[in-house]
PDB file of N, CA and C in Angstrom:
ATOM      1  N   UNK A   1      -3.362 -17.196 -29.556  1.00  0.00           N
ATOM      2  CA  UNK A   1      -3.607 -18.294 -28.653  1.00  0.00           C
ATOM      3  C   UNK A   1      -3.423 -17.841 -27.198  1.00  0.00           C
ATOM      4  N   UNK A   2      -2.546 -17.147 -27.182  1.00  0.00           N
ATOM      5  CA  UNK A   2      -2.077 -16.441 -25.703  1.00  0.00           C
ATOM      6  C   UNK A   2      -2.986 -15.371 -25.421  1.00  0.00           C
ATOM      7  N   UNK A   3      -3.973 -14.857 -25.908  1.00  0.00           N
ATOM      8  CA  UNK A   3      -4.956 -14.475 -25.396  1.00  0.00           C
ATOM      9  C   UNK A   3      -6.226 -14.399 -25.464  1.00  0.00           C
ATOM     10  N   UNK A   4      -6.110 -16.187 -25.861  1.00  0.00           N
ATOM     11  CA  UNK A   4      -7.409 -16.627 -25.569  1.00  0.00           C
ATOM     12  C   UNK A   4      -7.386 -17.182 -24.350  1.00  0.00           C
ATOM     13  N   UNK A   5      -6.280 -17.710 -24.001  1.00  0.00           N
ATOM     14  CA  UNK A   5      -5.715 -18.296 -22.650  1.00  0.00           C
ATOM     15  C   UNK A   5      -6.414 -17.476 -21.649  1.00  0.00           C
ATOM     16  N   UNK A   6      -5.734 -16.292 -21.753  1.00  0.00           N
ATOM     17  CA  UNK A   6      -6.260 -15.287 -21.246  1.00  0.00           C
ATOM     18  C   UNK A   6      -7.423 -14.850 -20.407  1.00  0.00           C
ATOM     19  N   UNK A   7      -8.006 -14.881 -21.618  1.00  0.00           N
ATOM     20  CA  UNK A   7     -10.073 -14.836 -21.962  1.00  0.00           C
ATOM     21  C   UNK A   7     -10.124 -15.291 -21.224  1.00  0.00           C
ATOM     22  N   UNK A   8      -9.658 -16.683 -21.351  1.00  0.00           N
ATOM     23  CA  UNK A   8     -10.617 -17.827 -20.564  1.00  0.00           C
ATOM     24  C   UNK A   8     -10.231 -18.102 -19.398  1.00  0.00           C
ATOM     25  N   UNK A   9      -9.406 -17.864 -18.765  1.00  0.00           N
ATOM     26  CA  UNK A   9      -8.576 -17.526 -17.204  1.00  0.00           C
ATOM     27  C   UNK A   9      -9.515 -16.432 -16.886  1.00  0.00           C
ATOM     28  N   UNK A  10      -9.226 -15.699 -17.523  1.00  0.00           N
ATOM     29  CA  UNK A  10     -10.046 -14.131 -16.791  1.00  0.00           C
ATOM     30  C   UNK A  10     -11.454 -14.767 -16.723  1.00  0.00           C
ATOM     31  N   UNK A  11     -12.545 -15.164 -17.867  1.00  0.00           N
ATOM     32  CA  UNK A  11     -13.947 -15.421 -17.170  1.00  0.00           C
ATOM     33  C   UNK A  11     -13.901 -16.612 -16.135  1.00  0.00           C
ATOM     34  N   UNK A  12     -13.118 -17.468 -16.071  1.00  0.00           N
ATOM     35  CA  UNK A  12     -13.062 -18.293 -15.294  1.00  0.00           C
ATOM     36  C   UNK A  12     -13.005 -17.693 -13.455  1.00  0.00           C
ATOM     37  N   UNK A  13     -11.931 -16.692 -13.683  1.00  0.00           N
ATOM     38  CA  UNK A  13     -12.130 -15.763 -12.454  1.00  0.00           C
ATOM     39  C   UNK A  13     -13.076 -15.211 -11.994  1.00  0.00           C
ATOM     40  N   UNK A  14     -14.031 -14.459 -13.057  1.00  0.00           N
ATOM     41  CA  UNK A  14     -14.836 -13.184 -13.009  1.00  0.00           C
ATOM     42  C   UNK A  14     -16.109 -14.593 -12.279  1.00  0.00           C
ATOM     43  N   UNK A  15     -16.417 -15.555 -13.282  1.00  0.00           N
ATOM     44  CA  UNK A  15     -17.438 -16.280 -12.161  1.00  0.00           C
ATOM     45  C   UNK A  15     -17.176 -16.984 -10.670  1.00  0.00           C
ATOM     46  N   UNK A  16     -16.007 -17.576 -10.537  1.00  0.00           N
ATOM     47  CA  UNK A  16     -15.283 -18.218  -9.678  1.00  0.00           C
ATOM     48  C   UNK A  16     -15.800 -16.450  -8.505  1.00  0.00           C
ATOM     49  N   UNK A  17     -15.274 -15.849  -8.997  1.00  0.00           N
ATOM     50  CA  UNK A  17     -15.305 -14.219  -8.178  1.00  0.00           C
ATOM     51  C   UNK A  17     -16.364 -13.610  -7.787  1.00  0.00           C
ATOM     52  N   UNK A  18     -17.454 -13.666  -8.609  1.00  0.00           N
ATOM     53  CA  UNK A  18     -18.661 -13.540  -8.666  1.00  0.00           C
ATOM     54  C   UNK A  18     -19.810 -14.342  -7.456  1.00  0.00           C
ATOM     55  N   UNK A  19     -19.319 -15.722  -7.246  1.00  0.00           N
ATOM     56  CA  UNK A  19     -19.833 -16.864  -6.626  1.00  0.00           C
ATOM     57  C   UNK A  19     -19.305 -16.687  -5.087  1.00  0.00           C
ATOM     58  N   UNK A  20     -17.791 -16.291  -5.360  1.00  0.00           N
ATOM     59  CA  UNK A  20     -17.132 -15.935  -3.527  1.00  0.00           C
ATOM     60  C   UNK A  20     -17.922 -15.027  -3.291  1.00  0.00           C
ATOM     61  N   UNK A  21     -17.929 -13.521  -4.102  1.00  0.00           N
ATOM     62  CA  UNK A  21     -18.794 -12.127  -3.349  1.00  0.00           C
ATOM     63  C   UNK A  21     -20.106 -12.613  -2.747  1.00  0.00           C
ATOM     64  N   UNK A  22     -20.927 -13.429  -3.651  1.00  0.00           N
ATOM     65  CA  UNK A  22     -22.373 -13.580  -3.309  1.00  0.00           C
ATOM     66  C   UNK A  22     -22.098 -14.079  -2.434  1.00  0.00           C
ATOM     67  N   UNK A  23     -21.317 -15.481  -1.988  1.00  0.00           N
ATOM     68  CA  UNK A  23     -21.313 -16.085  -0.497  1.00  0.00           C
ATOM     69  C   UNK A  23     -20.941 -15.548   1.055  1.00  0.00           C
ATOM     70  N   UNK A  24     -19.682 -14.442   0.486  1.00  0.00           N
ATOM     71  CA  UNK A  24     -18.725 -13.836   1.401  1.00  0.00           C
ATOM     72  C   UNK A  24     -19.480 -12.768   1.820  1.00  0.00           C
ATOM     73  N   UNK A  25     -19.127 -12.957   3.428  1.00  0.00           N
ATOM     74  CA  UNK A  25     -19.501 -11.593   4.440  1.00  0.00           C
ATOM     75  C   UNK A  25     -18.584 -10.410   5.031  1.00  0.00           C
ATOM     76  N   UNK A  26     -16.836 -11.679   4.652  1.00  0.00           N
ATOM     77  CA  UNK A  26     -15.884 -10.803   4.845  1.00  0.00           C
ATOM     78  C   UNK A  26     -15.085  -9.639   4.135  1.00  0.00           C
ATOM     79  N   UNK A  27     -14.481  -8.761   4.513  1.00  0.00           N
ATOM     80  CA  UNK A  27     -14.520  -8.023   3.369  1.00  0.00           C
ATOM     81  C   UNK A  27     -13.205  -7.932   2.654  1.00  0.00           C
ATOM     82  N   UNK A  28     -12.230  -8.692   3.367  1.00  0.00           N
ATOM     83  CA  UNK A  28     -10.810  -8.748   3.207  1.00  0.00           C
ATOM     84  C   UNK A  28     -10.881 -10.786   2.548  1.00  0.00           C
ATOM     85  N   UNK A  29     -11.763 -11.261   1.802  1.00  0.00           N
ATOM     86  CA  UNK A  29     -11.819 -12.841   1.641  1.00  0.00           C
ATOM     87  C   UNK A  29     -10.740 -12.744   0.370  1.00  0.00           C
ATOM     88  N   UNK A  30     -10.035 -13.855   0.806  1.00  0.00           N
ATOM     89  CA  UNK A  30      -9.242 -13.961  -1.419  1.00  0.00           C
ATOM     90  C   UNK A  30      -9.647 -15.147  -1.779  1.00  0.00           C
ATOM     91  N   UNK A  31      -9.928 -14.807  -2.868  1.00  0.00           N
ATOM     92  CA  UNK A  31     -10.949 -16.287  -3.526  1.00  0.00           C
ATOM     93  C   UNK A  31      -9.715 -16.511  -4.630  1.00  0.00           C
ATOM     94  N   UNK A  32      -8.669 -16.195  -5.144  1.00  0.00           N
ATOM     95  CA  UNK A  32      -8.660 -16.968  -6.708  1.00  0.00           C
ATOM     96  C   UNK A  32      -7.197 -16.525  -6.703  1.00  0.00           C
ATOM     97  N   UNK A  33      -6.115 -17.163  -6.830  1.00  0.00           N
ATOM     98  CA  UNK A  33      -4.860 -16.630  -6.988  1.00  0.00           C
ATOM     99  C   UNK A  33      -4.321 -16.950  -8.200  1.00  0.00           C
ATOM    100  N   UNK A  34      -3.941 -15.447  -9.066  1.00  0.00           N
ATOM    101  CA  UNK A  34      -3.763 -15.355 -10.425  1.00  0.00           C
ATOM    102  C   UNK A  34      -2.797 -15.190 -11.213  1.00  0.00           C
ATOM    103  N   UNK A  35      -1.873 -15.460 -11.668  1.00  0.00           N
ATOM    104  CA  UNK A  35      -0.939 -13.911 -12.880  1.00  0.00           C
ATOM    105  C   UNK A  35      -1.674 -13.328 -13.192  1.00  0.00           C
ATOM    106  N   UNK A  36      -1.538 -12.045 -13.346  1.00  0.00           N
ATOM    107  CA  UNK A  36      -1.949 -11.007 -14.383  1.00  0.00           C
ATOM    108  C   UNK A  36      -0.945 -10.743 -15.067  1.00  0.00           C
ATOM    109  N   UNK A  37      -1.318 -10.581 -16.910  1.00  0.00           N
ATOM    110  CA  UNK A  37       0.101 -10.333 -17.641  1.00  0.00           C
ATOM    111  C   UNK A  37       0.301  -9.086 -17.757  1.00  0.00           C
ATOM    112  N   UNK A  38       1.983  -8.730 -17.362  1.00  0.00           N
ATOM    113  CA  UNK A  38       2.974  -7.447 -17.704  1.00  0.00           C
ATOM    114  C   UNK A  38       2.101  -6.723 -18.112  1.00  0.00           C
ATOM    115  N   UNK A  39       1.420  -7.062 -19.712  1.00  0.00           N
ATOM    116  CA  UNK A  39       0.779  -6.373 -20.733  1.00  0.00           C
ATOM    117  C   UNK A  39      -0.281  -5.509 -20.047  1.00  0.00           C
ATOM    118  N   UNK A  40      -0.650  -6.399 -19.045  1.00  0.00           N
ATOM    119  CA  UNK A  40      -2.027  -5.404 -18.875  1.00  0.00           C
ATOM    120  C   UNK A  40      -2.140  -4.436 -17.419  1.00  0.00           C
ATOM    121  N   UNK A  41      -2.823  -3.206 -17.584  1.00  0.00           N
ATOM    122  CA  UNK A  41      -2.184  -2.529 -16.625  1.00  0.00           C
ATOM    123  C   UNK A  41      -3.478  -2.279 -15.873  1.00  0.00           C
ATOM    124  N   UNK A  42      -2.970  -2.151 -14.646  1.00  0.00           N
ATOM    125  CA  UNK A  42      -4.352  -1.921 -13.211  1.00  0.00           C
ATOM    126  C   UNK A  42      -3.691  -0.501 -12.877  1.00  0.00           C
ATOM    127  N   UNK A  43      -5.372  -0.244 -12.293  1.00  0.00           N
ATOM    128  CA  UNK A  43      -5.017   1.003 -11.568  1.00  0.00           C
ATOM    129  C   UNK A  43      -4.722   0.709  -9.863  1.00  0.00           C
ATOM    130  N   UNK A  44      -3.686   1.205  -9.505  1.00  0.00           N
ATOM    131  CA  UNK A  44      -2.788   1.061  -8.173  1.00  0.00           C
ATOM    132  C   UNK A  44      -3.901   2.205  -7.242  1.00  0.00           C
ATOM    133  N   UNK A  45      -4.415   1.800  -6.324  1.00  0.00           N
ATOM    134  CA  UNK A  45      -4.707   2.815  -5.378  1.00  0.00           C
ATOM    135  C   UNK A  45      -4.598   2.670  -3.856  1.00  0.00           C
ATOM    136  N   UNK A  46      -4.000   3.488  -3.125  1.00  0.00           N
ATOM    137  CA  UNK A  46      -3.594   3.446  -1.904  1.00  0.00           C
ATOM    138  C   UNK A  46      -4.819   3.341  -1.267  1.00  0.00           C
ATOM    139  N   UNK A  47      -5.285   2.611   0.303  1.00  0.00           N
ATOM    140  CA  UNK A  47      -6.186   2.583   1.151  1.00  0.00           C
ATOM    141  C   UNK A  47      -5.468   2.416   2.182  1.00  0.00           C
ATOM    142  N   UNK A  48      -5.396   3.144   3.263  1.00  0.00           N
ATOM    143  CA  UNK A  48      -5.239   3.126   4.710  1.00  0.00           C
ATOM    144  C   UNK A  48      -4.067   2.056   4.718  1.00  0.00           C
ATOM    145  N   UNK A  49      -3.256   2.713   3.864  1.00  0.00           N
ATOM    146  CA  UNK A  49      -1.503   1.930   3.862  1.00  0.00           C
ATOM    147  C   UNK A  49      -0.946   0.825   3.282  1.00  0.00           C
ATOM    148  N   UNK A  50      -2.286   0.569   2.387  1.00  0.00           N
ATOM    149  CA  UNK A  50      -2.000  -1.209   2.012  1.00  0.00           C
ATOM    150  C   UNK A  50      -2.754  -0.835   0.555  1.00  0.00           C
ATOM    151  N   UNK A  51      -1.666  -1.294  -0.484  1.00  0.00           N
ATOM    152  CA  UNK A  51      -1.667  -0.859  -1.892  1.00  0.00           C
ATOM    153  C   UNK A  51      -3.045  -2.494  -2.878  1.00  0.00           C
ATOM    154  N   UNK A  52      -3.797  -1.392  -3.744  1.00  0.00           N
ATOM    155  CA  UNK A  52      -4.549  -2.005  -4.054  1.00  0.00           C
ATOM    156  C   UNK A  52      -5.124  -2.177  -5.519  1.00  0.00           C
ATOM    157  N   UNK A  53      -5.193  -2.511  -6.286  1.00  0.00           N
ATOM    158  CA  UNK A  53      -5.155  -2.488  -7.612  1.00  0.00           C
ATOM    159  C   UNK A  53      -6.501  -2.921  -8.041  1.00  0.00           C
ATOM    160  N   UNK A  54      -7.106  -2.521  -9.106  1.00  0.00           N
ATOM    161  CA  UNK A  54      -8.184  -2.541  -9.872  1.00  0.00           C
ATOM    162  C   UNK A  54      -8.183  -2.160 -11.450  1.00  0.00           C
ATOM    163  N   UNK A  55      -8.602  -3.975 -11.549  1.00  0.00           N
ATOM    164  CA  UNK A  55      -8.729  -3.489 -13.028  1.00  0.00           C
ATOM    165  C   UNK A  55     -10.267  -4.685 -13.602  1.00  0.00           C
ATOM    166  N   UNK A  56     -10.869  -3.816 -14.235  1.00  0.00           N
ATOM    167  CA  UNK A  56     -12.195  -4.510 -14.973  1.00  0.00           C
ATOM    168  C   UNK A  56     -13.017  -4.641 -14.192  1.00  0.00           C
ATOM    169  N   UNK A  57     -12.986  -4.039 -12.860  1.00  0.00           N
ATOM    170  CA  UNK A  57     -14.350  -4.382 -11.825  1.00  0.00           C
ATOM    171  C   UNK A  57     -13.926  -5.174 -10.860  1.00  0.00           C
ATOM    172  N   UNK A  58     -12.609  -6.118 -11.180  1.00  0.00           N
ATOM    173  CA  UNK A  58     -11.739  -6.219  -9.716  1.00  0.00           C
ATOM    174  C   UNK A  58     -10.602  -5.698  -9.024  1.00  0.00           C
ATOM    175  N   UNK A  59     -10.729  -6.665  -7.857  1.00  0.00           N
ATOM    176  CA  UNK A  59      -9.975  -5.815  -7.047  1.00  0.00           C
ATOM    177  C   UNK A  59      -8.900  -6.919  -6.830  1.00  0.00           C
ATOM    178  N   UNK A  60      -7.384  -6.594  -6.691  1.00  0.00           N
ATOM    179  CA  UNK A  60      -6.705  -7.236  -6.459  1.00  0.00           C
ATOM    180  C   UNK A  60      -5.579  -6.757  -5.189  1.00  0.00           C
ATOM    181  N   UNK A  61      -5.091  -7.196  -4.529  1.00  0.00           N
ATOM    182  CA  UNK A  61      -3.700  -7.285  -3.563  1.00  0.00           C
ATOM    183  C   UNK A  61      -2.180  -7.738  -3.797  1.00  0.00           C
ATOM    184  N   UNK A  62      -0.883  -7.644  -4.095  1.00  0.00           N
ATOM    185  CA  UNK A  62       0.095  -8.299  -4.389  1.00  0.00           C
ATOM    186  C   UNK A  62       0.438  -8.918  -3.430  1.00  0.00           C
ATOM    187  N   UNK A  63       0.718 -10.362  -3.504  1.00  0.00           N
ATOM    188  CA  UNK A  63       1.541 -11.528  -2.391  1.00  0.00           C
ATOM    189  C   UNK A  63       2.261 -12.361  -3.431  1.00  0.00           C
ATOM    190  N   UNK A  64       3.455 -11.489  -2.693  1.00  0.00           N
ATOM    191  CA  UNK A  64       5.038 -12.376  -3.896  1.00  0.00           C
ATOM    192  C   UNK A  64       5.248 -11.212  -4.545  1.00  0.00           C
ATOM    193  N   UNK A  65       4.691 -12.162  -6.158  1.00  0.00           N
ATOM    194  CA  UNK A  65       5.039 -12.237  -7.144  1.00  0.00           C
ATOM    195  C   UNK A  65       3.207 -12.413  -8.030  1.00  0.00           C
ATOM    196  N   UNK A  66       2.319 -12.878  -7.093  1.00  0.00           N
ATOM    197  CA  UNK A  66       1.196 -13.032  -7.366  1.00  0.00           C
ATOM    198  C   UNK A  66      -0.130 -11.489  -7.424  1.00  0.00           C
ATOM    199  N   UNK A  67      -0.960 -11.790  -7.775  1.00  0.00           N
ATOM    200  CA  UNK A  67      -1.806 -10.781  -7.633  1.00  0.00           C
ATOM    201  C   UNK A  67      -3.063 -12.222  -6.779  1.00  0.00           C
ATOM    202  N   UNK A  68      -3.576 -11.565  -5.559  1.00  0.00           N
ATOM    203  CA  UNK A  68      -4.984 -12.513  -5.610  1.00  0.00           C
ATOM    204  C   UNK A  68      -6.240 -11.292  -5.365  1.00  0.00           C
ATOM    205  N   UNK A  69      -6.834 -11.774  -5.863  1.00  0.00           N
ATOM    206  CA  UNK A  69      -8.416 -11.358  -5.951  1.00  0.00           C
ATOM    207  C   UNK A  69      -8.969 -10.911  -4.478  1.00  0.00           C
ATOM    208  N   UNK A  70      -9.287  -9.946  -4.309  1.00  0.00           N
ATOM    209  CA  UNK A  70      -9.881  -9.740  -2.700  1.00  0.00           C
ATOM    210  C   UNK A  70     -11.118  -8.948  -3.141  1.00  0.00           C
ATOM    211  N   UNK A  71     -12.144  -8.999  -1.677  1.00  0.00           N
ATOM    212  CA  UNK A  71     -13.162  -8.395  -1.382  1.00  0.00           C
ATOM    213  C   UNK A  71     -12.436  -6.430  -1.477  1.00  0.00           C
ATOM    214  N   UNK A  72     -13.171  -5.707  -2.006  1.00  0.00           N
ATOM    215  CA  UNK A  72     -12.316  -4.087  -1.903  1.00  0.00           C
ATOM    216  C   UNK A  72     -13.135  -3.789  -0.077  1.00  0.00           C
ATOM    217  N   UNK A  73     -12.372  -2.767   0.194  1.00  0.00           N
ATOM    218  CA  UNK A  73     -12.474  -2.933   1.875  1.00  0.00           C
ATOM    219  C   UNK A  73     -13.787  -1.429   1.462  1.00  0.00           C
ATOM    220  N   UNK A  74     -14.536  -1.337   2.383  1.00  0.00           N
ATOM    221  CA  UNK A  74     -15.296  -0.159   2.414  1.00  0.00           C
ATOM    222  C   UNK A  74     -14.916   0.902   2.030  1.00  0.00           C
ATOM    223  N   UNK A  75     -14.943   1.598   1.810  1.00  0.00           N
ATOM    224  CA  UNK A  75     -14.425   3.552   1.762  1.00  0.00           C
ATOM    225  C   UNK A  75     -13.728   3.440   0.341  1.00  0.00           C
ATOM    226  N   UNK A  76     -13.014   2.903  -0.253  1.00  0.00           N
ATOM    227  CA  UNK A  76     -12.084   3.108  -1.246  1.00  0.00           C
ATOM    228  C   UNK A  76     -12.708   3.549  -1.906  1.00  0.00           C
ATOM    229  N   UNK A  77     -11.820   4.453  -3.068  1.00  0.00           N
ATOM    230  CA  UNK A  77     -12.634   4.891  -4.389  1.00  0.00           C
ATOM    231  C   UNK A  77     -11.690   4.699  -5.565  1.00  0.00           C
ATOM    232  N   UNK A  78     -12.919   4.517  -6.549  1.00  0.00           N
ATOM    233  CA  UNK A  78     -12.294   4.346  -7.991  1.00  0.00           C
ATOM    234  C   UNK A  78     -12.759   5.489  -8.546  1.00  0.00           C
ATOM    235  N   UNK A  79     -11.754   5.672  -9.687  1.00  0.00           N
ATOM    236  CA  UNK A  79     -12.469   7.295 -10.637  1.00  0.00           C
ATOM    237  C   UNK A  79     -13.276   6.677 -11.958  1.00  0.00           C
ATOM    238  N   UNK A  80     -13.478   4.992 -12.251  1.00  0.00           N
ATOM    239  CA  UNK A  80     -14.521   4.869 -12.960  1.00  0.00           C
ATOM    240  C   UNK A  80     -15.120   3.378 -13.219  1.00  0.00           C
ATOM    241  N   UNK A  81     -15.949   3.022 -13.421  1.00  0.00           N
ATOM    242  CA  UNK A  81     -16.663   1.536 -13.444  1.00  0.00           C
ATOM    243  C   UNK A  81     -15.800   1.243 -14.414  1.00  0.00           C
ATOM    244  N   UNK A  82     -16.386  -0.118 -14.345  1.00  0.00           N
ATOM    245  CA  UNK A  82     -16.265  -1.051 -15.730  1.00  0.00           C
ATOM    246  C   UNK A  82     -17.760  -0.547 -16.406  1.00  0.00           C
ATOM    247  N   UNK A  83     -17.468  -1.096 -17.878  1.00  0.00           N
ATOM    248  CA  UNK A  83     -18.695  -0.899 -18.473  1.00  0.00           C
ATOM    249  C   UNK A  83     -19.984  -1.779 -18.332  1.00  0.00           C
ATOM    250  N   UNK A  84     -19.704  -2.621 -17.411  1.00  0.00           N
ATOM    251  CA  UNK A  84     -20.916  -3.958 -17.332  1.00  0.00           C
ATOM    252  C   UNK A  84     -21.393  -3.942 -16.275  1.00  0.00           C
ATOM    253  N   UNK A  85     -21.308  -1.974 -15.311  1.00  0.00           N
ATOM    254  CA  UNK A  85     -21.633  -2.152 -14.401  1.00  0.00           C
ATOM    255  C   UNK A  85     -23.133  -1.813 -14.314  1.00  0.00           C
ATOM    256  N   UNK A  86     -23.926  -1.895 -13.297  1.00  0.00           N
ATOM    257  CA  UNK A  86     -25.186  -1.755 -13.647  1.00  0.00           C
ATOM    258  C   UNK A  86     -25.908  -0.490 -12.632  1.00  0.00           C
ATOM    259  N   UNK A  87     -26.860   0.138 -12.673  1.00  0.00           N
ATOM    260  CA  UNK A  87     -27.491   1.302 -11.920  1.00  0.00           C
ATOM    261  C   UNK A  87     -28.608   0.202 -11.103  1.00  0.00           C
ATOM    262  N   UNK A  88     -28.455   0.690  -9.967  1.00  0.00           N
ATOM    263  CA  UNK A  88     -29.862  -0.516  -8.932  1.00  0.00           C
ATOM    264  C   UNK A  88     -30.407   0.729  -7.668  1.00  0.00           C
ATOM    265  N   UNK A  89     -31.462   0.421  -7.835  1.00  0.00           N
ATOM    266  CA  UNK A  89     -31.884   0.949  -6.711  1.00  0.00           C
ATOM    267  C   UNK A  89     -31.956   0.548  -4.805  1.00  0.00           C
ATOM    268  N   UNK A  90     -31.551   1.083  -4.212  1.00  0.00           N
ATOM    269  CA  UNK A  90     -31.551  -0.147  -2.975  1.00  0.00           C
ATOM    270  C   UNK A  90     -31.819   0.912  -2.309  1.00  0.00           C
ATOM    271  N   UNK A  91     -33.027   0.716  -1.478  1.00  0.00           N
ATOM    272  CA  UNK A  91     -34.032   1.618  -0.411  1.00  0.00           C
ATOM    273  C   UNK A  91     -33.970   2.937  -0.886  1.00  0.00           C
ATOM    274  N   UNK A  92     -34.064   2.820  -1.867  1.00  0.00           N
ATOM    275  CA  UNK A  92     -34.900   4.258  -3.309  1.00  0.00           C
ATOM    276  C   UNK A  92     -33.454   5.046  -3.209  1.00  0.00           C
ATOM    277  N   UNK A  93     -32.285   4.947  -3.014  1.00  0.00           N
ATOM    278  CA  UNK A  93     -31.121   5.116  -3.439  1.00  0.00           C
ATOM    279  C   UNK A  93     -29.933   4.694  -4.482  1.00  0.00           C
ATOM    280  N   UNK A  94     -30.086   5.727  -5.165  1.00  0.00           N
ATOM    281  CA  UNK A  94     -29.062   4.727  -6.397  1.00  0.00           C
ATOM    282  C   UNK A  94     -27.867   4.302  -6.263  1.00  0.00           C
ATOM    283  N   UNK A  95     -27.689   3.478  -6.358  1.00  0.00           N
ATOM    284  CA  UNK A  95     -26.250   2.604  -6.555  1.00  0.00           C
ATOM    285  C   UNK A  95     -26.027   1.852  -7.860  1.00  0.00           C
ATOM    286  N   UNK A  96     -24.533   2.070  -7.903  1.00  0.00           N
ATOM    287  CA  UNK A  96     -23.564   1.071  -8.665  1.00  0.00           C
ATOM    288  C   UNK A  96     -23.400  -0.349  -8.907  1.00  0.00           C
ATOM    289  N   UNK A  97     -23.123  -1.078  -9.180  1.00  0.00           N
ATOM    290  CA  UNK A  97     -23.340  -2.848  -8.616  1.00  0.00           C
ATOM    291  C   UNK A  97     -22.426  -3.466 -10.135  1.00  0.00           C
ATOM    292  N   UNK A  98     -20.853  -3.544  -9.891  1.00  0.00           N
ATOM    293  CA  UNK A  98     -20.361  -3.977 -10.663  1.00  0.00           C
ATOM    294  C   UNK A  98     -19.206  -5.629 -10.109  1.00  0.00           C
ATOM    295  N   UNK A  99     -19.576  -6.500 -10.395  1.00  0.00           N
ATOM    296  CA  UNK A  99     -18.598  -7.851 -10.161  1.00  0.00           C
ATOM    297  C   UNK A  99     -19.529  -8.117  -8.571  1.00  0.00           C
ATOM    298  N   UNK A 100     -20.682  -7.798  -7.995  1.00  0.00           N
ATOM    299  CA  UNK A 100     -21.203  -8.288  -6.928  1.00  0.00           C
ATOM    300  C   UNK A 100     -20.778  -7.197  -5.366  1.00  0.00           C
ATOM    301  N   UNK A 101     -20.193  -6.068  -6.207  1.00  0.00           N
ATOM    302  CA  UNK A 101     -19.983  -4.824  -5.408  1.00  0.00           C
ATOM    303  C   UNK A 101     -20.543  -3.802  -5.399  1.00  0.00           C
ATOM    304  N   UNK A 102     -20.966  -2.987  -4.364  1.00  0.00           N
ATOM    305  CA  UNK A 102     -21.701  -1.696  -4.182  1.00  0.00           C
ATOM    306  C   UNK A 102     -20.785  -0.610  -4.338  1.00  0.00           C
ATOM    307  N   UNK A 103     -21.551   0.296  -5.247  1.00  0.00           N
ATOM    308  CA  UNK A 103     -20.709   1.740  -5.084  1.00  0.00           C
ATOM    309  C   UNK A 103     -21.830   2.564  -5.155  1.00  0.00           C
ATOM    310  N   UNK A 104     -21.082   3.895  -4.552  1.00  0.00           N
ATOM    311  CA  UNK A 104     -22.441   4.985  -4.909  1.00  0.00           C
ATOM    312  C   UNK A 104     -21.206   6.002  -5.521  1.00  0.00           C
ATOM    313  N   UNK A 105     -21.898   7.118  -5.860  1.00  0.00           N
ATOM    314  CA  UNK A 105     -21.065   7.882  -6.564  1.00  0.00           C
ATOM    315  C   UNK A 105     -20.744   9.324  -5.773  1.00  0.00           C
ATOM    316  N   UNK A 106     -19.566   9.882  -5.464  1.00  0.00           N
ATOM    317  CA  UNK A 106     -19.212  10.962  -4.513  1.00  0.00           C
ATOM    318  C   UNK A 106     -18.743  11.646  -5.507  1.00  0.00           C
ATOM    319  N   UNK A 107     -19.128  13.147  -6.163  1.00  0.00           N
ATOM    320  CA  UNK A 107     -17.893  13.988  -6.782  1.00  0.00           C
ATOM    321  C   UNK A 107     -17.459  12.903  -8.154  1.00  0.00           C
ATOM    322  N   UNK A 108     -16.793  12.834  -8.690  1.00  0.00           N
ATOM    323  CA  UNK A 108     -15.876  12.410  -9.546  1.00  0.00           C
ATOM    324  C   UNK A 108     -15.452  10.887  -9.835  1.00  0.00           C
ATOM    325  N   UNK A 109     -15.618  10.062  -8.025  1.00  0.00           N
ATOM    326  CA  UNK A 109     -15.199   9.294  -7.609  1.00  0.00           C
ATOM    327  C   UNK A 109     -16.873   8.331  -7.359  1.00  0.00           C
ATOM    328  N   UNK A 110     -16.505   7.376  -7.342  1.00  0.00           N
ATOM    329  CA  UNK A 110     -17.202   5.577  -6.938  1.00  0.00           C
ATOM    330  C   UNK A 110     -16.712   5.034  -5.267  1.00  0.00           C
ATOM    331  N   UNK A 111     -17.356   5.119  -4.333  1.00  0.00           N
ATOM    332  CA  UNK A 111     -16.900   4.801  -3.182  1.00  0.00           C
ATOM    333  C   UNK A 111     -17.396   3.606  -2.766  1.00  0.00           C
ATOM    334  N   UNK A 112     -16.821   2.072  -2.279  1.00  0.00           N
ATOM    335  CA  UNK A 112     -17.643   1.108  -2.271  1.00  0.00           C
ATOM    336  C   UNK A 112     -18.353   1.344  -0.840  1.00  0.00           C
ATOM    337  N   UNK A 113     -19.570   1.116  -1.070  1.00  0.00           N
ATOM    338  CA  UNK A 113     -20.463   0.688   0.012  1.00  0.00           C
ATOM    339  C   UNK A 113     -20.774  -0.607   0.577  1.00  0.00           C
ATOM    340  N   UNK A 114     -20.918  -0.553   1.644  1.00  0.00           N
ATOM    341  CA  UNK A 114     -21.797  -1.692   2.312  1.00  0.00           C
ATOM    342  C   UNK A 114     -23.806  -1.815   2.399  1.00  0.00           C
ATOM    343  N   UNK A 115     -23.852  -2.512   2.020  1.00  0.00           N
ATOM    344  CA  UNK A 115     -25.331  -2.992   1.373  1.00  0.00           C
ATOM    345  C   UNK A 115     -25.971  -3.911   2.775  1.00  0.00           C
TER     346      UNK A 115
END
């Protein structure tokens, strides 16, 4: 039962999240303030001093005790998609496009772009 709860919190986010990116121009916006449970683990990555976590194609920030949902800031990199991410072409260049975000691929690494 507790993780269907879950489920359904998390897609509730992923569209709620989905709907801010398409609207949002900013790149620092928080749309959705969440728990995430103990159980499940994000990857922590440092950006220009301010700690940032990603897990499933989002991006999150800690305030408190909370995790909220943010826009990922330009430059960062992840070492791998989610699986629902998709290949797009944009001005005959390939890109990434996972949760309403741009990445292209550097080396090893996913760097988000601006589109």
């Amino acid at each position: 039962m507790r993780n269907l709860k879950f489920l359904l919190l998390l897609a509730l986010i992923l569209t709620m999240s989905n709907q801010s990116f398409a609207n949002s121009t900013a790149t620092s916006v928080e749309n959705v303030i969440t728990r995430v449970s103990p159980r499940s683990t994000t990857n922590i990555i440092v950006f220009k001093g301010k700690k940032y976590q990603f897990k499933n194609g989002n991006w999150y920030v800690t305030r408190g005790r909370k995790l909220v949902v943010v826009r990922p800031p330009i430059g960062i990199k992840v070492r791998t998609l989610p699986r629902t991410h998709r290949v797009v072409l944009v001005k005959g260049k390939k890109r990434y496009l996972s949760n309403g975000i741009y990445y292209k691929k550097r080396g090893r690494n996913f760097v988000v772009v601006k589109i």
